[in-house]
N, C-alpha and C. Protein backbone atom coordinates (compact mmCIF):
# COMPACT_ATOMS: atom_id res chain seq x y z
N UNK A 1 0.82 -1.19 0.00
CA UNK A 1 0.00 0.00 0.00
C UNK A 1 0.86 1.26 0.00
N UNK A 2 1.91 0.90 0.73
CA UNK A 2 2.82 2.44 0.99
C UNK A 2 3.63 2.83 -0.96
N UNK A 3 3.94 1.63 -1.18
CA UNK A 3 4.38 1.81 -2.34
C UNK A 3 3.66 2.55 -3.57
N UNK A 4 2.56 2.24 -3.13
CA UNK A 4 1.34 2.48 -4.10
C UNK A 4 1.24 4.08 -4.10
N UNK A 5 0.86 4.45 -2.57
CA UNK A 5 0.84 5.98 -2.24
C UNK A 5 2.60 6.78 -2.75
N UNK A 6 3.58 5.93 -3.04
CA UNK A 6 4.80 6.89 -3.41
C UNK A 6 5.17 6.55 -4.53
N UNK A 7 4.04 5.83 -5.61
CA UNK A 7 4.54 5.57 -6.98
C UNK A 7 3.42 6.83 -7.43
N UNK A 8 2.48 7.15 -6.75
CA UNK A 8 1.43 8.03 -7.14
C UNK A 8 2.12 9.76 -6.76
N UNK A 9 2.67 9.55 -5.62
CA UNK A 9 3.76 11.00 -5.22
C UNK A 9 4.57 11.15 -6.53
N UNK A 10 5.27 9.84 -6.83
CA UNK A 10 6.19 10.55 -7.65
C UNK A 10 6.03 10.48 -9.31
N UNK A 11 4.71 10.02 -9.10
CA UNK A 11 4.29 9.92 -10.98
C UNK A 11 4.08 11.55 -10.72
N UNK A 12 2.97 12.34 -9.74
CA UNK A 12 2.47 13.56 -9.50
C UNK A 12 3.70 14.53 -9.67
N UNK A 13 5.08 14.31 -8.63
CA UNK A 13 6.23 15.53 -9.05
C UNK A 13 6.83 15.08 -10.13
N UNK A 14 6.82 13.87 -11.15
CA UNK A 14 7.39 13.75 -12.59
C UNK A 14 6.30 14.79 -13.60
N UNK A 15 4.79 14.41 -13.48
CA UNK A 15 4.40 15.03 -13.93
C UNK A 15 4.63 17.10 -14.16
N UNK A 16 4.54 17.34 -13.12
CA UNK A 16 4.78 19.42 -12.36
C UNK A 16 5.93 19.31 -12.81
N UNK A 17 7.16 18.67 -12.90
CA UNK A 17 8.47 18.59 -13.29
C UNK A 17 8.28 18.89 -14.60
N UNK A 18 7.45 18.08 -15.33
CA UNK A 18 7.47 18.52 -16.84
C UNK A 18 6.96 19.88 -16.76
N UNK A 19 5.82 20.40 -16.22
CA UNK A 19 5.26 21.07 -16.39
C UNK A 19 6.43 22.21 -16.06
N UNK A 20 6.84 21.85 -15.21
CA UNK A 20 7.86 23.33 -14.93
C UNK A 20 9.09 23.47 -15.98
N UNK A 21 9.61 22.14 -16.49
CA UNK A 21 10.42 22.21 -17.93
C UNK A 21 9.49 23.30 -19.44
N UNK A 22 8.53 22.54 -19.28
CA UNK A 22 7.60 23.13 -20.92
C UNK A 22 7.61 24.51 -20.27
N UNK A 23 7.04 25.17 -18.82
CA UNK A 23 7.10 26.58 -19.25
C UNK A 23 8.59 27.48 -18.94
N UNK A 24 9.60 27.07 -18.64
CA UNK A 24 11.17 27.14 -18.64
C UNK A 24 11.23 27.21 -20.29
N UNK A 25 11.18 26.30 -20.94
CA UNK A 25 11.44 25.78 -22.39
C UNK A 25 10.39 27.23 -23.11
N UNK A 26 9.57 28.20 -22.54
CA UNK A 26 8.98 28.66 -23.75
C UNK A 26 10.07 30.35 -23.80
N UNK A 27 10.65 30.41 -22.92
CA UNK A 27 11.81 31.47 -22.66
C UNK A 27 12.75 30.95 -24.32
N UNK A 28 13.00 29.71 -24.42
CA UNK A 28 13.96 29.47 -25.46
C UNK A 28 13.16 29.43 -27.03
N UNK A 29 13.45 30.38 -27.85
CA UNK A 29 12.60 30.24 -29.01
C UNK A 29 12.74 28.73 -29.85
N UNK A 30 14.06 27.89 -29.72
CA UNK A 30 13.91 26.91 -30.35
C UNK A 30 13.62 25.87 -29.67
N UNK A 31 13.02 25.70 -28.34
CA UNK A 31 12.07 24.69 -27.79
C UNK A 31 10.50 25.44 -27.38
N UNK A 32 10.47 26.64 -27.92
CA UNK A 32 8.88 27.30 -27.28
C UNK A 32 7.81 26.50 -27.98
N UNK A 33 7.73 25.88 -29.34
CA UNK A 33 6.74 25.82 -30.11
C UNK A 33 6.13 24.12 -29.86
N UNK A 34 7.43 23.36 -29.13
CA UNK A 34 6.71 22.29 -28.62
C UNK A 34 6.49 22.65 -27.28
N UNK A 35 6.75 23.46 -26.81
CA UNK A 35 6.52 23.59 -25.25
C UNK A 35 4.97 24.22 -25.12
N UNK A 36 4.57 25.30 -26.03
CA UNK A 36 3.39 25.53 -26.25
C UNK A 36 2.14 24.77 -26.65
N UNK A 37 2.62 24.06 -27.71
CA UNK A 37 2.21 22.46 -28.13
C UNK A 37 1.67 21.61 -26.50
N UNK A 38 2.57 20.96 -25.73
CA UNK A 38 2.77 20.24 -24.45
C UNK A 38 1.63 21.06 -23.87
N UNK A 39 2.11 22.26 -23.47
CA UNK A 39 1.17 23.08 -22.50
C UNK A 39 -0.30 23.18 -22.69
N UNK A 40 -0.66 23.54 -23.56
CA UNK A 40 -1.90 24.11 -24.44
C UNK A 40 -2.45 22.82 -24.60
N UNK A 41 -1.93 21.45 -24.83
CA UNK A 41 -2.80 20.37 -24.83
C UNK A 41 -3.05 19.44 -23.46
N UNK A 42 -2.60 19.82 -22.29
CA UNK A 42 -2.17 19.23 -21.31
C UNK A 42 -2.43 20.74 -20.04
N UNK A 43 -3.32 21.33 -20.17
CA UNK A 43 -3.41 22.71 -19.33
C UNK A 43 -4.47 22.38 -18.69
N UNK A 44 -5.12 21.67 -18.94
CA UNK A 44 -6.23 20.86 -17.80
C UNK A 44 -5.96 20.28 -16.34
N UNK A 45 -4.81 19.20 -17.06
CA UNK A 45 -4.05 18.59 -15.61
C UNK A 45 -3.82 18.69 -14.46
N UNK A 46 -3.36 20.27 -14.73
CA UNK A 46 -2.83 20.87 -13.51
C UNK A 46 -3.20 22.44 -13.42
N UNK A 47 -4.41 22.17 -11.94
CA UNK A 47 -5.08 23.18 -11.91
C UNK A 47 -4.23 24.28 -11.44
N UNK A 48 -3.12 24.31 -11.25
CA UNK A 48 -2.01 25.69 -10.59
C UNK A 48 -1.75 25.85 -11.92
N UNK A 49 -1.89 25.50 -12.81
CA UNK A 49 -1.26 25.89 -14.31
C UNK A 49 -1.05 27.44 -14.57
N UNK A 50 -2.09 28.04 -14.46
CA UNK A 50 -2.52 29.49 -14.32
C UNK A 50 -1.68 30.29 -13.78
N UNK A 51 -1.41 29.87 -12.31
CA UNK A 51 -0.57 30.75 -11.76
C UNK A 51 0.61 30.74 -11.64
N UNK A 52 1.39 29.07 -12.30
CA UNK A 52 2.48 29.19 -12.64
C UNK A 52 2.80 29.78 -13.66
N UNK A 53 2.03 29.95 -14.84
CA UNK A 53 2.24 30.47 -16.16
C UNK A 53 2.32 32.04 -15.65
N UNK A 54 1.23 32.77 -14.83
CA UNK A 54 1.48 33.98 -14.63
C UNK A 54 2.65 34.60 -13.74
N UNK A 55 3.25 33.62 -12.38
CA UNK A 55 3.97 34.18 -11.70
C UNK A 55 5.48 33.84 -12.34
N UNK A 56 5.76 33.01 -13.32
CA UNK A 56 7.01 32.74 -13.60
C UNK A 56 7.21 33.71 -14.58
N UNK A 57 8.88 33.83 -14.60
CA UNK A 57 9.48 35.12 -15.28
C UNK A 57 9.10 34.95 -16.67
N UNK A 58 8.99 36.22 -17.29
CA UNK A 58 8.97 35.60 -18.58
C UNK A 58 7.66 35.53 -19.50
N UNK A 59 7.34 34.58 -18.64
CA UNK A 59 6.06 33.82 -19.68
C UNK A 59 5.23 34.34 -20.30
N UNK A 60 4.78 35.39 -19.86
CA UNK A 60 3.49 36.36 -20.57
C UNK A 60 4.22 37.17 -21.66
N UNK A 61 5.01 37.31 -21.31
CA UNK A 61 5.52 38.47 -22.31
C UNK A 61 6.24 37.34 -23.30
N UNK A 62 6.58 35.85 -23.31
CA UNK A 62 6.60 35.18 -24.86
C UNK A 62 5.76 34.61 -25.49
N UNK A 63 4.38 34.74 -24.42
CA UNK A 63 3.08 34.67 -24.62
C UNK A 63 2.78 35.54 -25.50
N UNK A 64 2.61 36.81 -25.55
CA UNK A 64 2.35 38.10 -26.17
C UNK A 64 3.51 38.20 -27.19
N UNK A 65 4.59 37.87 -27.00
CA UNK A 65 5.94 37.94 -28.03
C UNK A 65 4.97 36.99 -29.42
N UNK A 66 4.50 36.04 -29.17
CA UNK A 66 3.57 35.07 -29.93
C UNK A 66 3.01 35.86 -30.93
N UNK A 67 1.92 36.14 -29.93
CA UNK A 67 0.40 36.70 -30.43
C UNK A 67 1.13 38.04 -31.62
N UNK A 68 2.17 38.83 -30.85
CA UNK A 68 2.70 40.23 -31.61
C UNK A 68 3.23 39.26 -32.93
N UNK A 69 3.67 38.82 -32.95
CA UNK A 69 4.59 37.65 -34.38
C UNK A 69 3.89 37.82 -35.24
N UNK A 70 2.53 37.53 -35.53
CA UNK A 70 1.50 37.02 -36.12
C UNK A 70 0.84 38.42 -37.00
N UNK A 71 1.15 39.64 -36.48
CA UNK A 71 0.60 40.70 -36.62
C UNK A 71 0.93 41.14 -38.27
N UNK A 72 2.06 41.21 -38.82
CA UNK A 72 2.28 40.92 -39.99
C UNK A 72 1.37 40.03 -41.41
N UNK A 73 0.98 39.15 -40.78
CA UNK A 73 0.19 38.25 -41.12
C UNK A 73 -0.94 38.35 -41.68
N UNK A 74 -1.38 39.10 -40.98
CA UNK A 74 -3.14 39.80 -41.15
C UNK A 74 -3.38 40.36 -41.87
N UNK A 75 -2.42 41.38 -41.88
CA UNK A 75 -2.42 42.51 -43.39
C UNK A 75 -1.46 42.64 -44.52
N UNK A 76 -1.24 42.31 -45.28
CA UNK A 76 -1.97 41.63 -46.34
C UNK A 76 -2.61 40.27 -45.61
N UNK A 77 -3.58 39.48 -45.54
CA UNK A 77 -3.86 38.21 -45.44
C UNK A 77 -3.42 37.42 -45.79
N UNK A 78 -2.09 36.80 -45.00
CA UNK A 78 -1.16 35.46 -45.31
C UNK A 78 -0.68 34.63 -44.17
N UNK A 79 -1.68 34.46 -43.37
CA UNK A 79 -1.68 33.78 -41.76
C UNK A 79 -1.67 32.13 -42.60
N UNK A 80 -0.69 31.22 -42.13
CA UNK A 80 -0.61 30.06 -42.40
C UNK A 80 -1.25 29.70 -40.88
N UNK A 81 -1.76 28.23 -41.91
CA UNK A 81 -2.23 26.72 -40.36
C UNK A 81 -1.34 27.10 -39.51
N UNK A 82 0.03 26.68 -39.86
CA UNK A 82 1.30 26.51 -38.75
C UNK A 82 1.12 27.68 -38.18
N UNK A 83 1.39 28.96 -38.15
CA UNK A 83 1.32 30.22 -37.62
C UNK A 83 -0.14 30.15 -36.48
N UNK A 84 -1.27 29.90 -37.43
CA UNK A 84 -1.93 29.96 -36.85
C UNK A 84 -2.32 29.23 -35.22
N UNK A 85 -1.91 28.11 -35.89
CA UNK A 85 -2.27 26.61 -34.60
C UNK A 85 -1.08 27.40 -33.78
N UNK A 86 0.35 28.16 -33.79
CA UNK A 86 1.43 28.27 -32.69
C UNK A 86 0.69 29.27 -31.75
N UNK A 87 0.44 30.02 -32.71
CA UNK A 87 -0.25 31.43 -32.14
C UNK A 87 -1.72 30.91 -31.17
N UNK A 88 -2.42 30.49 -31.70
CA UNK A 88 -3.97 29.56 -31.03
C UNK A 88 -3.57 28.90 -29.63
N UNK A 89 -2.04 28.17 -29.76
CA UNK A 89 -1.61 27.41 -28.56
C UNK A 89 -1.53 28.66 -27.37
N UNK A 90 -0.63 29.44 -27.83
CA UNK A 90 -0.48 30.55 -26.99
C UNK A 90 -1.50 31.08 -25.62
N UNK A 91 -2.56 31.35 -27.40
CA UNK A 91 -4.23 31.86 -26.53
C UNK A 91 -4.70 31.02 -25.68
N UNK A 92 -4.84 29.73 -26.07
CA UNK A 92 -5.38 28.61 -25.24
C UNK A 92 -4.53 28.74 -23.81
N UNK A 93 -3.13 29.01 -23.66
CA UNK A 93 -2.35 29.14 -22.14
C UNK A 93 -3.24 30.27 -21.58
N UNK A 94 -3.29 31.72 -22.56
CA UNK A 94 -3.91 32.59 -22.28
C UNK A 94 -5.10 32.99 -21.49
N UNK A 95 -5.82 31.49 -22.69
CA UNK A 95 -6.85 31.87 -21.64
C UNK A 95 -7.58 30.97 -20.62
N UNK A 96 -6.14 30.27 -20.25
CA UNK A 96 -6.65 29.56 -19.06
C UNK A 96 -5.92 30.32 -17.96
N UNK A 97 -5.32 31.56 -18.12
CA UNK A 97 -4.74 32.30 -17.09
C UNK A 97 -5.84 33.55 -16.89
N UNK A 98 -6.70 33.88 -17.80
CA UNK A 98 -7.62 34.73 -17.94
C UNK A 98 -9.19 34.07 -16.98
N UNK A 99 -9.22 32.54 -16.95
CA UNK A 99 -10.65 31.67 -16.32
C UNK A 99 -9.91 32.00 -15.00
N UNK A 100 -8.45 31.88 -14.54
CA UNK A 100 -8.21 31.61 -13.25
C UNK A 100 -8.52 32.57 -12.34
N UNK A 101 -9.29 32.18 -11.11
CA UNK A 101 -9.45 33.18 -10.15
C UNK A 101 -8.79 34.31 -9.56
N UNK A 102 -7.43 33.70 -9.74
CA UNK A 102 -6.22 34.58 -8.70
C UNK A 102 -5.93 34.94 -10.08
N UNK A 103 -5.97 34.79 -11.39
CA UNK A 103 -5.07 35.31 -11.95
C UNK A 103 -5.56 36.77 -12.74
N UNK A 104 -7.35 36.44 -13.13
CA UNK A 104 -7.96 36.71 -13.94
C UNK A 104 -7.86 38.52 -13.85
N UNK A 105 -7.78 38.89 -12.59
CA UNK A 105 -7.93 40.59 -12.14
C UNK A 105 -6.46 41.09 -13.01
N UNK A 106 -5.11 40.39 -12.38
CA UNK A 106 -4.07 41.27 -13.26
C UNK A 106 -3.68 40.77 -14.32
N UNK A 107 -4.42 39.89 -15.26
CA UNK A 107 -4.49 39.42 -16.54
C UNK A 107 -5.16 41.27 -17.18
N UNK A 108 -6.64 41.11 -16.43
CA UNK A 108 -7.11 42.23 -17.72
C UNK A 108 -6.53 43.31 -16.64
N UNK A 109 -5.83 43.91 -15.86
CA UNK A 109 -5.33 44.98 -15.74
C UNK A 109 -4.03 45.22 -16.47
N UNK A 110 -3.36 43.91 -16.69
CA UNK A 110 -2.47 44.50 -17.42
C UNK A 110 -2.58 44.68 -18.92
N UNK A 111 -3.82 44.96 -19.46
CA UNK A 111 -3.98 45.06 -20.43
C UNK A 111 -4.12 44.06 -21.74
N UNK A 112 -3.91 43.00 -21.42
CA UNK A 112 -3.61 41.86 -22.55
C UNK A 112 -4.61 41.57 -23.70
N UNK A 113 -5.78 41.64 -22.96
CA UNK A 113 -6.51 41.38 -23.97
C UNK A 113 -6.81 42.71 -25.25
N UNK A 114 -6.08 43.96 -25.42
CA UNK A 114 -6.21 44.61 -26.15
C UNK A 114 -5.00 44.26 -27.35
N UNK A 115 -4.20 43.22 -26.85
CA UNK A 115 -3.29 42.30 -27.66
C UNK A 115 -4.06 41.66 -28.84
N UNK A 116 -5.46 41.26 -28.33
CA UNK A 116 -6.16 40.42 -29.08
C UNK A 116 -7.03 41.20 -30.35
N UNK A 117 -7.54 42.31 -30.16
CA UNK A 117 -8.26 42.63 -31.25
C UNK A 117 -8.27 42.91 -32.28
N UNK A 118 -7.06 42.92 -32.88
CA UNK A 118 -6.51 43.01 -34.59
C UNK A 118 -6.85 42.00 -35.02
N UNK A 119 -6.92 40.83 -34.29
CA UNK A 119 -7.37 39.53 -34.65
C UNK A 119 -8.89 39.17 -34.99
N UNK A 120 -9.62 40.28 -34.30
CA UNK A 120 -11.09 40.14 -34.25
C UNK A 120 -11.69 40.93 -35.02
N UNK A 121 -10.65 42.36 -35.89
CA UNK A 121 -10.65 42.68 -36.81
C UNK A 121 -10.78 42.02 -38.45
N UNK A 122 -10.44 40.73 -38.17
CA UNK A 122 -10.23 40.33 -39.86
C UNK A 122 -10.94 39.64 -40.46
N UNK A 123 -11.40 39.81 -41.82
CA UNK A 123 -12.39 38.96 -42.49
C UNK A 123 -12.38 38.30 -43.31
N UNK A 124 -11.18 38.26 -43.60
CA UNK A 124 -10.97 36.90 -44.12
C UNK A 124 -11.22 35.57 -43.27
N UNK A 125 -12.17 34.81 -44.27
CA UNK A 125 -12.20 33.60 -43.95
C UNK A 125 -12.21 32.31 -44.04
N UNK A 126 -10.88 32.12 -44.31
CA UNK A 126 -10.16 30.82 -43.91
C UNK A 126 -9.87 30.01 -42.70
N UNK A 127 -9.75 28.59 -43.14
CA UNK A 127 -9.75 28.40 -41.62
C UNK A 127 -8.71 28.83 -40.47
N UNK A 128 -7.25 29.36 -40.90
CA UNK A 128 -6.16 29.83 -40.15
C UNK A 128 -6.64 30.97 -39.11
N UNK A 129 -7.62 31.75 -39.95
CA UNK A 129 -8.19 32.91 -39.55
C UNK A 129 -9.10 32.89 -38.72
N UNK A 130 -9.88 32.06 -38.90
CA UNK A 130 -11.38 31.53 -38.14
C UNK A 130 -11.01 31.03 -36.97
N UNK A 131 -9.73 30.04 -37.16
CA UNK A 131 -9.19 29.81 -35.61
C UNK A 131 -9.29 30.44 -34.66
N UNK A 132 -8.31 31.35 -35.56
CA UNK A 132 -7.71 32.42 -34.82
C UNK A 132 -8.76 33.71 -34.13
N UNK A 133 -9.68 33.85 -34.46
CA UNK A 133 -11.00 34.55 -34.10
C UNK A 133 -11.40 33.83 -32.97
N UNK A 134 -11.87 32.63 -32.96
CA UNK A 134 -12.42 31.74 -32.24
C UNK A 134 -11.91 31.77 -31.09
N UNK A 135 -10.19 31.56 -31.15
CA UNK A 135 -9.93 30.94 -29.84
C UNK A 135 -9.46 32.76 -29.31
N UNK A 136 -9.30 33.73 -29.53
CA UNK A 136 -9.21 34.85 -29.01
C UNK A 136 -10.51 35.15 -28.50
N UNK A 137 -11.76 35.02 -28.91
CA UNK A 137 -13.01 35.31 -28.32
C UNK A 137 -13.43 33.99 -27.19
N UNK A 138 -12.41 33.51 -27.09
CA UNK A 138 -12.58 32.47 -26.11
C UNK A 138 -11.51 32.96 -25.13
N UNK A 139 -10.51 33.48 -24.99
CA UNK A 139 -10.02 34.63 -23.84
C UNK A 139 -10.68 35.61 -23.37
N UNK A 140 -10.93 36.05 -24.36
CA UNK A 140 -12.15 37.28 -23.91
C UNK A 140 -13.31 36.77 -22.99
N UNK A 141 -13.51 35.56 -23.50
CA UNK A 141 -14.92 35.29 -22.87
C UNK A 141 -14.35 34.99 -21.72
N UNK A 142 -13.54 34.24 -21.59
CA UNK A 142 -13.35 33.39 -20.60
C UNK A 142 -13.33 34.47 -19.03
N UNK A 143 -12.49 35.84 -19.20
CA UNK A 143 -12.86 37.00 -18.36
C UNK A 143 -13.99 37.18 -18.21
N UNK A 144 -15.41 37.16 -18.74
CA UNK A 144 -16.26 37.65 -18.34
C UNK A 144 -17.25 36.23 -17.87
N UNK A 145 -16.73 35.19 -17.91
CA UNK A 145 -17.71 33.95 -17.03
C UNK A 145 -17.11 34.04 -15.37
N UNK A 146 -17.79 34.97 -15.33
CA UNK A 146 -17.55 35.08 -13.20
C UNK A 146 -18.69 35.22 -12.68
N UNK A 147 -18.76 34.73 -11.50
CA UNK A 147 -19.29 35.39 -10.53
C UNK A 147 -19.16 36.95 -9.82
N UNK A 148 -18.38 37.33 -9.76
CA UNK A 148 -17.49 38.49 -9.16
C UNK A 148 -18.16 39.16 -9.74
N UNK A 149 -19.33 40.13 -9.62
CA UNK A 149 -19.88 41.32 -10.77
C UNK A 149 -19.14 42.51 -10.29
N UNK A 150 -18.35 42.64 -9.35
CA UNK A 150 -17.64 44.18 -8.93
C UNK A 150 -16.44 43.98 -10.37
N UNK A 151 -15.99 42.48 -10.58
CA UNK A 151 -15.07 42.29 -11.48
C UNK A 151 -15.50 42.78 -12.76
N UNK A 152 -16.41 42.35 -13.19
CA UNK A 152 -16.97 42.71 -14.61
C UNK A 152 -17.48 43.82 -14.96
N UNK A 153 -17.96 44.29 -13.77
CA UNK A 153 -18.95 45.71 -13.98
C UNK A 153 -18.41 46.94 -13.01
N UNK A 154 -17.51 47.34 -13.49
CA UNK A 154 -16.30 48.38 -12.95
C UNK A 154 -17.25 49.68 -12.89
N UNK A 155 -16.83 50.69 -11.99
CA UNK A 155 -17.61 52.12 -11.98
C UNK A 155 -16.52 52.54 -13.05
């Protein structure tokens, strides 16, 4: 039984171990795009996800380093899948730091989501694009599913 309870301890710190490698790894541009990949499909797991993504150095701002990449893209209209799905991974970290309780207040104070609306600007529609609409209005949203109405409904 004891074994049982410390094969389950240490599957749990192998697991956060990765997790703390993939968001270490998104600081480095030539491991960020599987680390975003890892994260973005695997951000369920681990419900501190949020606040490790927000309190560790770094991260938001290669979060946003992302999303800014992409900006080129739009105008003229030449957003590729690949671009798109790296950039989408991003949002998806995004906006599970945007649902989180502790995180959600200095997510939209620091402005981020005005990162997003060039994106919600475009009409072209392809699917790179449509993604990319989709999963940004799914950050957005994700701020305004609260309880908290002092949060949402500011004087």
């Amino acid at each position: 039984m004891a074994t049982e309870n410390n094969n389950a301890e240490t599957k749990e710190e192998v697991d956060k171990e990765q997790f703390y490698t993939w968001i270490h790894d998104l600081s480095d541009p030539e491991k960020r795009e599987h680390a975003l990949l890892e994260l973005s499909k695997k951000r369920e797991l681990v419900p501190e996800l949020p606040i490790w993504l927000w309190h560790s150095f770094g991260t938001i701002t290669c979060l946003l380093q992302e999303v800014i990449s992409i900006y080129p893209a739009i105008m003229p209209p030449s957003l590729t899948a690949s671009q798109s799905n790296r950039v989408c991974n991003a949002l998806a970290l995004m906006q599970c730091v945007a649902s989180h309780k502790e995180t959600r207040k200095p997510f939209l104070e620091a402005k981020i989501p005005l990162y997003l609306y060039p994106f919600l600007h475009t009409t072209k529609t392809s699917r790179p694009f449509e993604y990319l609409r989709l999963t940004s209005l799914g950050v957005i949203g994700a701020l305004v599913k609260t309880d908290e109405q002092d949060f949402v409904f500011r004087d």
